[in-house]
PDB file of N, CA and C in Angstrom:
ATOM      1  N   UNK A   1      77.900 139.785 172.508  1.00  0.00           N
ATOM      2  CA  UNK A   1      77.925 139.688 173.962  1.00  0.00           C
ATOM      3  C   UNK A   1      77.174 140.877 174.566  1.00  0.00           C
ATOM      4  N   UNK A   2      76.243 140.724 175.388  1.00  0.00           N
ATOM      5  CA  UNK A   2      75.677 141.357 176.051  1.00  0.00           C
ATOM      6  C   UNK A   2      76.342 142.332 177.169  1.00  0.00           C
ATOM      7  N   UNK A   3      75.795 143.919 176.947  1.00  0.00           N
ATOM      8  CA  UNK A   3      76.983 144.699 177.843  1.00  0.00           C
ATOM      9  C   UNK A   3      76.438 144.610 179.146  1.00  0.00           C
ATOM     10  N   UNK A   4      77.240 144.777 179.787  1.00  0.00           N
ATOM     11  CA  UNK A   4      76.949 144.714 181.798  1.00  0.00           C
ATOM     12  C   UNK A   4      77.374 146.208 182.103  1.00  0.00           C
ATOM     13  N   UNK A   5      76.579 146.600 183.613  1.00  0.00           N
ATOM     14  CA  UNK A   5      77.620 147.844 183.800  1.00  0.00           C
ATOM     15  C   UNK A   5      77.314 147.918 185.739  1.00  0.00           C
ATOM     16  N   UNK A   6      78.100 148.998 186.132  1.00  0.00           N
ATOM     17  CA  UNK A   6      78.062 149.015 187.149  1.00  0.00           C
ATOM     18  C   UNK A   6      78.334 150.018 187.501  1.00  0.00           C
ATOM     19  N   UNK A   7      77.745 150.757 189.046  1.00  0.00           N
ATOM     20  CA  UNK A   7      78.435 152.116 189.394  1.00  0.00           C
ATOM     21  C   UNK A   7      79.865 152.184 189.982  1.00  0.00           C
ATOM     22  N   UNK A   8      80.227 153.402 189.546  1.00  0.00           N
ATOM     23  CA  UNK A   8      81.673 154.058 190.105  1.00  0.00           C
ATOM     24  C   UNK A   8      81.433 154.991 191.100  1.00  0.00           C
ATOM     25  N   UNK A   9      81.681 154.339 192.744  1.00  0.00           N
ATOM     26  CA  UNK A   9      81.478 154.971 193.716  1.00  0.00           C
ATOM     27  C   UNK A   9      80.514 155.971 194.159  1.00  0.00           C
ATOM     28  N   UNK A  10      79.745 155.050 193.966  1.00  0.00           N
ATOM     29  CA  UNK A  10      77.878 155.822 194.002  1.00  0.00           C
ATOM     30  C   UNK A  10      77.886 156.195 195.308  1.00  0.00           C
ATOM     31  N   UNK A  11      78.279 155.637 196.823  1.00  0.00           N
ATOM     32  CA  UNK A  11      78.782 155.969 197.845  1.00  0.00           C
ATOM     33  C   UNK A  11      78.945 157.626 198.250  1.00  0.00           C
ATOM     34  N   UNK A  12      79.595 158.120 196.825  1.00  0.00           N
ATOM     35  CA  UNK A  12      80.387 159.267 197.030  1.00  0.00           C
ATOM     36  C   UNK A  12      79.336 160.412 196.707  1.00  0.00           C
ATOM     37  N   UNK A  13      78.233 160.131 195.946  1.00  0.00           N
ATOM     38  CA  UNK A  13      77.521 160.693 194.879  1.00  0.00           C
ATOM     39  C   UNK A  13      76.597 161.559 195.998  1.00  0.00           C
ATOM     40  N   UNK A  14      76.104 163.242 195.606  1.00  0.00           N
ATOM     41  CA  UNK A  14      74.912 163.499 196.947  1.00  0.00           C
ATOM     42  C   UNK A  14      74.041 163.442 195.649  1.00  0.00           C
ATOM     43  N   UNK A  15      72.809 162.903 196.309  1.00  0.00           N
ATOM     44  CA  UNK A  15      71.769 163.333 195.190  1.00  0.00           C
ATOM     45  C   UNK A  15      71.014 163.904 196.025  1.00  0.00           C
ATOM     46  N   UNK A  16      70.131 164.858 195.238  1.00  0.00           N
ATOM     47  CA  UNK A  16      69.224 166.002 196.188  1.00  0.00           C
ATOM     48  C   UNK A  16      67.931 166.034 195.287  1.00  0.00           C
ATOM     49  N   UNK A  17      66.559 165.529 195.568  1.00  0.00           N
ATOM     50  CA  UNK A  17      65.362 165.536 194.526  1.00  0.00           C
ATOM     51  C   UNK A  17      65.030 167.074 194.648  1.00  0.00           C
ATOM     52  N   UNK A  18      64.209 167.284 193.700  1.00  0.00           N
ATOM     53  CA  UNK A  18      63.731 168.532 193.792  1.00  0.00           C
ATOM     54  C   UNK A  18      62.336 168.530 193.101  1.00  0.00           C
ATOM     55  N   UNK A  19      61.984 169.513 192.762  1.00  0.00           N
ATOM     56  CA  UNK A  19      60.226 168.844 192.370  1.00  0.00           C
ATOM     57  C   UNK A  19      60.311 168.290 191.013  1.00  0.00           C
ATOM     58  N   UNK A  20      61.174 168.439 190.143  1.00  0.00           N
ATOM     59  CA  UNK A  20      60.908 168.248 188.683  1.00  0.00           C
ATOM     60  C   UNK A  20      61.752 167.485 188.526  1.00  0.00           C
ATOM     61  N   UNK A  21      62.802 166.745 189.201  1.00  0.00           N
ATOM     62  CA  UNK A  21      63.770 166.282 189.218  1.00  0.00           C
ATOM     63  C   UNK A  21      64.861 166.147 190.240  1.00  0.00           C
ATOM     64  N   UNK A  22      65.948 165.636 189.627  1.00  0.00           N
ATOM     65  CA  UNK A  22      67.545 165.811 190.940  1.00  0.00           C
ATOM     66  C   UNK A  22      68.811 165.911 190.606  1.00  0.00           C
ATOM     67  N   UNK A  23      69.608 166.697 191.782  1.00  0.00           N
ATOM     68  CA  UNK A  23      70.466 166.878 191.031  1.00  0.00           C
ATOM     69  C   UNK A  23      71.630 165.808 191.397  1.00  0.00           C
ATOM     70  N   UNK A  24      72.963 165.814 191.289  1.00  0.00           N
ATOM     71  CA  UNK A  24      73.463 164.379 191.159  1.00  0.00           C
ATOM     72  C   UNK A  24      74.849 165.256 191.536  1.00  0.00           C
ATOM     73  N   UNK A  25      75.451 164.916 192.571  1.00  0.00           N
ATOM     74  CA  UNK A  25      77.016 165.910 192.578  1.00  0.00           C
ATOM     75  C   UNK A  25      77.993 164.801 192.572  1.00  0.00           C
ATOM     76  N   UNK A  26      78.959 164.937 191.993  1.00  0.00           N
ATOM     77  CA  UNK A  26      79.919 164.027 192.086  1.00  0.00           C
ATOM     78  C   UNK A  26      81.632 164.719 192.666  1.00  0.00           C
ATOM     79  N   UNK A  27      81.498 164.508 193.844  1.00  0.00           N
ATOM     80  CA  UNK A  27      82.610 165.074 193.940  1.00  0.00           C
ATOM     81  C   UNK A  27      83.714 164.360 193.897  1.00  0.00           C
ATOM     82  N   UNK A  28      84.261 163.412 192.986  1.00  0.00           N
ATOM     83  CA  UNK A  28      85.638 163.609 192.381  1.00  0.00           C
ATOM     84  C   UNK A  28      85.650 164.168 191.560  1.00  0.00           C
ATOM     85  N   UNK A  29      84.824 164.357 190.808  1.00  0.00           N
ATOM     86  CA  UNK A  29      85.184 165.591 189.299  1.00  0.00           C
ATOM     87  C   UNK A  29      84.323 166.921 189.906  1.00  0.00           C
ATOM     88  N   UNK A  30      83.435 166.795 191.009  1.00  0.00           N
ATOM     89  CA  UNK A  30      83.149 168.334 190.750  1.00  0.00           C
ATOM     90  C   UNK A  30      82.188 169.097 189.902  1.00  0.00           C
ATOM     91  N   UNK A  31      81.409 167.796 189.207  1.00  0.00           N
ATOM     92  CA  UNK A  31      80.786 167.948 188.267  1.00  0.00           C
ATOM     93  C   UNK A  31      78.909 167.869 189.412  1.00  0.00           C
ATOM     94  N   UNK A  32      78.505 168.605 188.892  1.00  0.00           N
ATOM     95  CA  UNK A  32      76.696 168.442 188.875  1.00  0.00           C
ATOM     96  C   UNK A  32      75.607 168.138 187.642  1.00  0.00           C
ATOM     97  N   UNK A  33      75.439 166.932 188.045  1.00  0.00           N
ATOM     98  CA  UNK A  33      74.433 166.392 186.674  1.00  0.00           C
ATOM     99  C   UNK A  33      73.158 166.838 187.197  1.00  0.00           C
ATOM    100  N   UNK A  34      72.186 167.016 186.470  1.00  0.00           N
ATOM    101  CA  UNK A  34      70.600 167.433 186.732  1.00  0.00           C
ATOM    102  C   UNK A  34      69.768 166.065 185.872  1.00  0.00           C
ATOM    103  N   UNK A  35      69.474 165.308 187.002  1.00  0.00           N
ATOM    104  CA  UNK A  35      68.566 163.988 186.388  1.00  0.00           C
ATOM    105  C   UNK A  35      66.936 163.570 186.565  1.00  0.00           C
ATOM    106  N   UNK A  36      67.062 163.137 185.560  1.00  0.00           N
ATOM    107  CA  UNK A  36      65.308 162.738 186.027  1.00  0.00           C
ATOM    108  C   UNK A  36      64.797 161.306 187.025  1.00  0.00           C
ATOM    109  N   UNK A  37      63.699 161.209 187.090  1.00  0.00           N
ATOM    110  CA  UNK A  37      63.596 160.238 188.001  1.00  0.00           C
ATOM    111  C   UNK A  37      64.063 158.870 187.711  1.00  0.00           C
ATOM    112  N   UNK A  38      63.918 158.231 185.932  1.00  0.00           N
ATOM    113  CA  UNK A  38      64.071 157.126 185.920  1.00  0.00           C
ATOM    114  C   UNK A  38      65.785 157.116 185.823  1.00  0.00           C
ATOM    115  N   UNK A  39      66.500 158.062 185.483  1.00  0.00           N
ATOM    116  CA  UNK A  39      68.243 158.400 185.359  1.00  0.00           C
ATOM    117  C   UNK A  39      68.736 157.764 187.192  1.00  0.00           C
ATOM    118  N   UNK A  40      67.731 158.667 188.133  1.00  0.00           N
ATOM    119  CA  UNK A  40      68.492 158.193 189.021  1.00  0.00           C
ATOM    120  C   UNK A  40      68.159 156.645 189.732  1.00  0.00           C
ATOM    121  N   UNK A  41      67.109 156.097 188.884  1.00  0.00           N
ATOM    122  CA  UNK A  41      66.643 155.063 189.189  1.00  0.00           C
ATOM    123  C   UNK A  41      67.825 153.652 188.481  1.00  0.00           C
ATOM    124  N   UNK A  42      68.268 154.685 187.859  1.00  0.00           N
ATOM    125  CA  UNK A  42      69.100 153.058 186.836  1.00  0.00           C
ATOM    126  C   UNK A  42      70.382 153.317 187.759  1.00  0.00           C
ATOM    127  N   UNK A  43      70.759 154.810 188.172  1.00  0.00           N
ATOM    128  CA  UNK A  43      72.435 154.453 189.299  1.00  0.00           C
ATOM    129  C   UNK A  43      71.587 153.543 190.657  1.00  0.00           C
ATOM    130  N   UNK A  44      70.450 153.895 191.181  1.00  0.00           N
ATOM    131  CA  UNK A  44      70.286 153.278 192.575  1.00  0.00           C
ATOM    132  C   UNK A  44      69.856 151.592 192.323  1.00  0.00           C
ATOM    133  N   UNK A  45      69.623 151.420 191.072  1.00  0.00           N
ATOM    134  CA  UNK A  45      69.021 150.145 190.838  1.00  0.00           C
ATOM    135  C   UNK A  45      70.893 149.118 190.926  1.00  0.00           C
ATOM    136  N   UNK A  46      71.407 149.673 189.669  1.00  0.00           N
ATOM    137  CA  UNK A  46      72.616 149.606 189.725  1.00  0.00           C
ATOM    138  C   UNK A  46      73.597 149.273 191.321  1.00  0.00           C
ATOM    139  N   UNK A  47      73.645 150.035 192.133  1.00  0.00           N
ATOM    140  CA  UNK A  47      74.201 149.965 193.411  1.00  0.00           C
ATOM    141  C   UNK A  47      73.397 149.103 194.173  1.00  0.00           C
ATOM    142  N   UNK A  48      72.342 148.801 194.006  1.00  0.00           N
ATOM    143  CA  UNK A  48      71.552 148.048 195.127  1.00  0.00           C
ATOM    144  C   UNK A  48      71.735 146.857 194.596  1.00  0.00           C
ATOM    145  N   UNK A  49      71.741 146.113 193.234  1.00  0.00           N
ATOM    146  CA  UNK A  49      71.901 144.889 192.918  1.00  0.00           C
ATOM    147  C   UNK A  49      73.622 144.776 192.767  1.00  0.00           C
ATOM    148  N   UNK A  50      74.197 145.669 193.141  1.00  0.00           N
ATOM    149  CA  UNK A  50      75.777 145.358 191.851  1.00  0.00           C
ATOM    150  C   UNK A  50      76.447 144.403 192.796  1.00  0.00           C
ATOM    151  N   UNK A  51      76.133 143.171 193.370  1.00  0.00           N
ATOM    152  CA  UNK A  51      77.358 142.225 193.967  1.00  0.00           C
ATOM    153  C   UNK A  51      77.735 141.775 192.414  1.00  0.00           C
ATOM    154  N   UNK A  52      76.953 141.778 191.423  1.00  0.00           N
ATOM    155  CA  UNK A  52      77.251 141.551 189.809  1.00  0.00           C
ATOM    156  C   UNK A  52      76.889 142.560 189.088  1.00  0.00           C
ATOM    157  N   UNK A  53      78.053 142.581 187.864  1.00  0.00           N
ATOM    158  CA  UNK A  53      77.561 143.664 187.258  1.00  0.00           C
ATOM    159  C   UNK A  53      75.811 143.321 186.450  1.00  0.00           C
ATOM    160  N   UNK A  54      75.140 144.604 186.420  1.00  0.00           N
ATOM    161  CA  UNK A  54      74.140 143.938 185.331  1.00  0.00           C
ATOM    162  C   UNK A  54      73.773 144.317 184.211  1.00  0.00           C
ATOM    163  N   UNK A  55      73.229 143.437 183.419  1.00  0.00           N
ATOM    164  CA  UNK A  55      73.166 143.787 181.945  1.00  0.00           C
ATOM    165  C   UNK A  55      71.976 144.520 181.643  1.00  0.00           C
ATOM    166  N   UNK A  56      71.996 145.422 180.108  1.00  0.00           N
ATOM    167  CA  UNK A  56      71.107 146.274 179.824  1.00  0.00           C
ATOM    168  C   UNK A  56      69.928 145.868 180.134  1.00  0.00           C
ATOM    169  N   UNK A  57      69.632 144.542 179.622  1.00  0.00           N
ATOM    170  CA  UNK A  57      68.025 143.426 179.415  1.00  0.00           C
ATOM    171  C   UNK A  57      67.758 143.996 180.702  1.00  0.00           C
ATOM    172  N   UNK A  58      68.820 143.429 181.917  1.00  0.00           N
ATOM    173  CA  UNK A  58      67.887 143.713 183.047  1.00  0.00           C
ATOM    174  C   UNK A  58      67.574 145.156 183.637  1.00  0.00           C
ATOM    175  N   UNK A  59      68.164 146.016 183.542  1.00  0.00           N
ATOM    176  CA  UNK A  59      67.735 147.357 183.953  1.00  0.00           C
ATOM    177  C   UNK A  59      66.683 147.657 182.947  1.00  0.00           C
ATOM    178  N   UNK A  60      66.634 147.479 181.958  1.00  0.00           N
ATOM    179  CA  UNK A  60      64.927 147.852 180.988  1.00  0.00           C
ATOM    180  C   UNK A  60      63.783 146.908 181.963  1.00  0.00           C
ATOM    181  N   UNK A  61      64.337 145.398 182.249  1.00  0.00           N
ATOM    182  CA  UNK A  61      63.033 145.005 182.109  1.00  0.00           C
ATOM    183  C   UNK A  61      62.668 145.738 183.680  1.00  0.00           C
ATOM    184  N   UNK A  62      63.564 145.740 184.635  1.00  0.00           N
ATOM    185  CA  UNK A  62      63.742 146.696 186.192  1.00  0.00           C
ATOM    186  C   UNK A  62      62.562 147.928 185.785  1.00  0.00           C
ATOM    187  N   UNK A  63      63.325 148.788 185.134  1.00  0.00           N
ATOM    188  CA  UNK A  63      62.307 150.251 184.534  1.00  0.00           C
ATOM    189  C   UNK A  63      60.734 149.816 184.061  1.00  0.00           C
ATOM    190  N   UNK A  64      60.854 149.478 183.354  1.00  0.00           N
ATOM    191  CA  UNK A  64      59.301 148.701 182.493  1.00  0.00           C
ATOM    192  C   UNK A  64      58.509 148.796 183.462  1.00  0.00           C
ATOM    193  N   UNK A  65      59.439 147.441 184.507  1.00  0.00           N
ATOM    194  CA  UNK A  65      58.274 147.094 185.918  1.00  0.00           C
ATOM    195  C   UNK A  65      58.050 148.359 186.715  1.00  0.00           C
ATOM    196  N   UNK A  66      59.226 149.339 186.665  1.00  0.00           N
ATOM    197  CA  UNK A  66      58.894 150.310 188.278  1.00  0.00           C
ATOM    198  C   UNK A  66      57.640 151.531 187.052  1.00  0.00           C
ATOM    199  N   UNK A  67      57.856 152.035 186.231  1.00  0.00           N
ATOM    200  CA  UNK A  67      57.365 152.670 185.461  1.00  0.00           C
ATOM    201  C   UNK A  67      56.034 152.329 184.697  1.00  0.00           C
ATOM    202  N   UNK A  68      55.633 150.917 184.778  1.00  0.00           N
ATOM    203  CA  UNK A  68      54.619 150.085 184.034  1.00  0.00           C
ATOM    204  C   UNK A  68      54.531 150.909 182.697  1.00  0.00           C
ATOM    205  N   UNK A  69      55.538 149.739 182.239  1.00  0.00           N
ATOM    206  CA  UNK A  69      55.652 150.428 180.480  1.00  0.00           C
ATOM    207  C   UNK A  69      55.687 149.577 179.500  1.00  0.00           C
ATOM    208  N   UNK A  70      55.168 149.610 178.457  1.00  0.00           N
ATOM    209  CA  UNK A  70      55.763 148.613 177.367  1.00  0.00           C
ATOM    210  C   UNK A  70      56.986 148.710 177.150  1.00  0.00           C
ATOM    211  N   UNK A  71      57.425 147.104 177.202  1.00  0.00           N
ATOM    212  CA  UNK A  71      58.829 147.740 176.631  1.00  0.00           C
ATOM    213  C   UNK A  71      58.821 147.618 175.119  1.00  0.00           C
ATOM    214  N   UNK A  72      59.822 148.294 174.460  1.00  0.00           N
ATOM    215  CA  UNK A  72      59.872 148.328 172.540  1.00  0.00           C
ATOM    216  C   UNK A  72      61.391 148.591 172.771  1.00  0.00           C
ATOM    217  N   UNK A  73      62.379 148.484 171.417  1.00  0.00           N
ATOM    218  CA  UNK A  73      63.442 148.505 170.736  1.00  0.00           C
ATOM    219  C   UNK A  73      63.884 150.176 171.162  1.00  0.00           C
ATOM    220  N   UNK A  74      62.824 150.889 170.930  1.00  0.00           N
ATOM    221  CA  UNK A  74      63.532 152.399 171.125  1.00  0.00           C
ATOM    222  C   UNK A  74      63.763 152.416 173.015  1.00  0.00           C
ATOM    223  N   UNK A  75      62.814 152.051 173.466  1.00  0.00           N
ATOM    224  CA  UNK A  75      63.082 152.245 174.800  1.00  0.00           C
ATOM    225  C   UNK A  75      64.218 151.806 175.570  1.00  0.00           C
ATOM    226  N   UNK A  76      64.938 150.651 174.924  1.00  0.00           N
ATOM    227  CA  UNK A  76      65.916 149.864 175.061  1.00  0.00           C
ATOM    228  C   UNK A  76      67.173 151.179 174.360  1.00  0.00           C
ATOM    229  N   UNK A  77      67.167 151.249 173.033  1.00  0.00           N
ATOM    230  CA  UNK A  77      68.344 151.988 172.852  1.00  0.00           C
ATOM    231  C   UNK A  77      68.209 153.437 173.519  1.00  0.00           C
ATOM    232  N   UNK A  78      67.562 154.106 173.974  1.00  0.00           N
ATOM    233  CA  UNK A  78      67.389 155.094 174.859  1.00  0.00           C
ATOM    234  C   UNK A  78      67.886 155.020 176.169  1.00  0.00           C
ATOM    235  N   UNK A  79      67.476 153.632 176.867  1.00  0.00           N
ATOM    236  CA  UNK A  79      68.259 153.290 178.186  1.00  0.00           C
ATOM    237  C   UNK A  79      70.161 153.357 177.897  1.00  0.00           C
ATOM    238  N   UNK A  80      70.338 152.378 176.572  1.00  0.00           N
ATOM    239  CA  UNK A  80      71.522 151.818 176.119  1.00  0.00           C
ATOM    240  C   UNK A  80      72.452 153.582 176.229  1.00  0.00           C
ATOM    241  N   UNK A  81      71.756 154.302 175.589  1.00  0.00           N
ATOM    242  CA  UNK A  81      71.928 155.975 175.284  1.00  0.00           C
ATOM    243  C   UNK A  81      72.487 156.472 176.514  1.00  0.00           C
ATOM    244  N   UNK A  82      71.860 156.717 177.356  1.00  0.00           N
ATOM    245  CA  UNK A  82      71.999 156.955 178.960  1.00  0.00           C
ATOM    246  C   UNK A  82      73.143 156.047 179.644  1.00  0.00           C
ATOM    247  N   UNK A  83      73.106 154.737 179.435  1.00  0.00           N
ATOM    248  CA  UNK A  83      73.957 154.140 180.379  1.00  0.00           C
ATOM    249  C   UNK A  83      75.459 154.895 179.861  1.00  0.00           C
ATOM    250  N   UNK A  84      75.269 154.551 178.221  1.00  0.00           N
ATOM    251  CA  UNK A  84      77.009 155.180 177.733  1.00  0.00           C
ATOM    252  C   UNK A  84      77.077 156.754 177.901  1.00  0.00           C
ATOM    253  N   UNK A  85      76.417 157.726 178.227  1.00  0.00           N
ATOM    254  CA  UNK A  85      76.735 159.115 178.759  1.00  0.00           C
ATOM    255  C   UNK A  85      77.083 159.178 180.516  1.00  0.00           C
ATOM    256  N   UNK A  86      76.390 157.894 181.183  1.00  0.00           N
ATOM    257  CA  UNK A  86      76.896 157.792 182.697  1.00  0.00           C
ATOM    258  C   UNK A  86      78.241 157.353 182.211  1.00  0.00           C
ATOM    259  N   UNK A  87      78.852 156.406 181.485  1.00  0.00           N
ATOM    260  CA  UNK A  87      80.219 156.065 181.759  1.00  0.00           C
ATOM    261  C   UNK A  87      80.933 157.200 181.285  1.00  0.00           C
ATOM    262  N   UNK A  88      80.641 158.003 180.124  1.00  0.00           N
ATOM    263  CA  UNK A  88      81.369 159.587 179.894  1.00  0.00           C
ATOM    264  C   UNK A  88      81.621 160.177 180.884  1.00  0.00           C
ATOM    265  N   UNK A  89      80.416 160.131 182.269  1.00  0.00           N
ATOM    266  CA  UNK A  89      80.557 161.197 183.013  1.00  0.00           C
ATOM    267  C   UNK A  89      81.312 160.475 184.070  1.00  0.00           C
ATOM    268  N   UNK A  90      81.627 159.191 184.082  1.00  0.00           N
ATOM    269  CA  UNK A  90      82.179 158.770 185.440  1.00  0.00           C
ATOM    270  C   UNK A  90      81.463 157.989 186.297  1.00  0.00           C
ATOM    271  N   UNK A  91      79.740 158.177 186.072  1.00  0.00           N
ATOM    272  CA  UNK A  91      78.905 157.723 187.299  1.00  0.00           C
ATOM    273  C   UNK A  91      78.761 156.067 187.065  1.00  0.00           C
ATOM    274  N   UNK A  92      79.169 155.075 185.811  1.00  0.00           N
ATOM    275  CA  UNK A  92      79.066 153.907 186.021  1.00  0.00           C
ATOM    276  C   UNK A  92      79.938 153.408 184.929  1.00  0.00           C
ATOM    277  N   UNK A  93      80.469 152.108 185.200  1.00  0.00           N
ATOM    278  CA  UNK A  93      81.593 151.532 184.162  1.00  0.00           C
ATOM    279  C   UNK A  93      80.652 150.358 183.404  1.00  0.00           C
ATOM    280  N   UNK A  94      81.383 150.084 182.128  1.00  0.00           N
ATOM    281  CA  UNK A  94      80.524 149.138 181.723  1.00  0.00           C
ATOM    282  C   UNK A  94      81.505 147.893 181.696  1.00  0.00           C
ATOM    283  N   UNK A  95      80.937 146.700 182.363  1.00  0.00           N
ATOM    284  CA  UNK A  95      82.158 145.420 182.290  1.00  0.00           C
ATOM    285  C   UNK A  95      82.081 144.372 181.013  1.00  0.00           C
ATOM    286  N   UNK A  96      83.075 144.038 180.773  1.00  0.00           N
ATOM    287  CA  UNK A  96      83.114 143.294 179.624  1.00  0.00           C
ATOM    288  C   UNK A  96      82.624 141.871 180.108  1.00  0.00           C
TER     289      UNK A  96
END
């Protein structure tokens, strides 16, 4: 079964770009993540489509298009990589 995921109160989240990147505050934990462009592209992609959760397939093939990239197998488990360290940190759940 294909995993889905979704954000956890992205609402709440400040993000602030900066030249090399952004940073990401979450204040229920208090925590500050430092992300890159396509990181904060998969929470805003995430919140802008989530009336459903969505699955990995589609946030790669989402990236591919905004990034014009091939997609390959590593690029996929690299996204897969990232989504499960956002649910560590709180910033998105993954639905069954």
């Amino acid at each position: 079964m294909e995993k889905c995921w979704k954000t956890l109160d992205y609402q709440s989240l400040i993000i602030e770009e900066w030249d090399s990147g952004f940073t990401v505050f979450q204040p229920d934990s208090g925590s500050t993540h430092y992300l890159n462009k396509m990181s904060v592209l998969i929470l805003k992609y995430l919140e802008n489509d989530s009336l459903a959760p969505l699955s990995t397939v589609r946030i790669c093939n989402y990236l591919v298009t905004e990034f014009q990239l091939q997609p390959d197998t590593a690029f996929s488990k690299q996204v897969n990589k990232t989504l499960y360290r956002f649910d560590e940190l709180g910033l998105v759940k993954q639905i069954p």
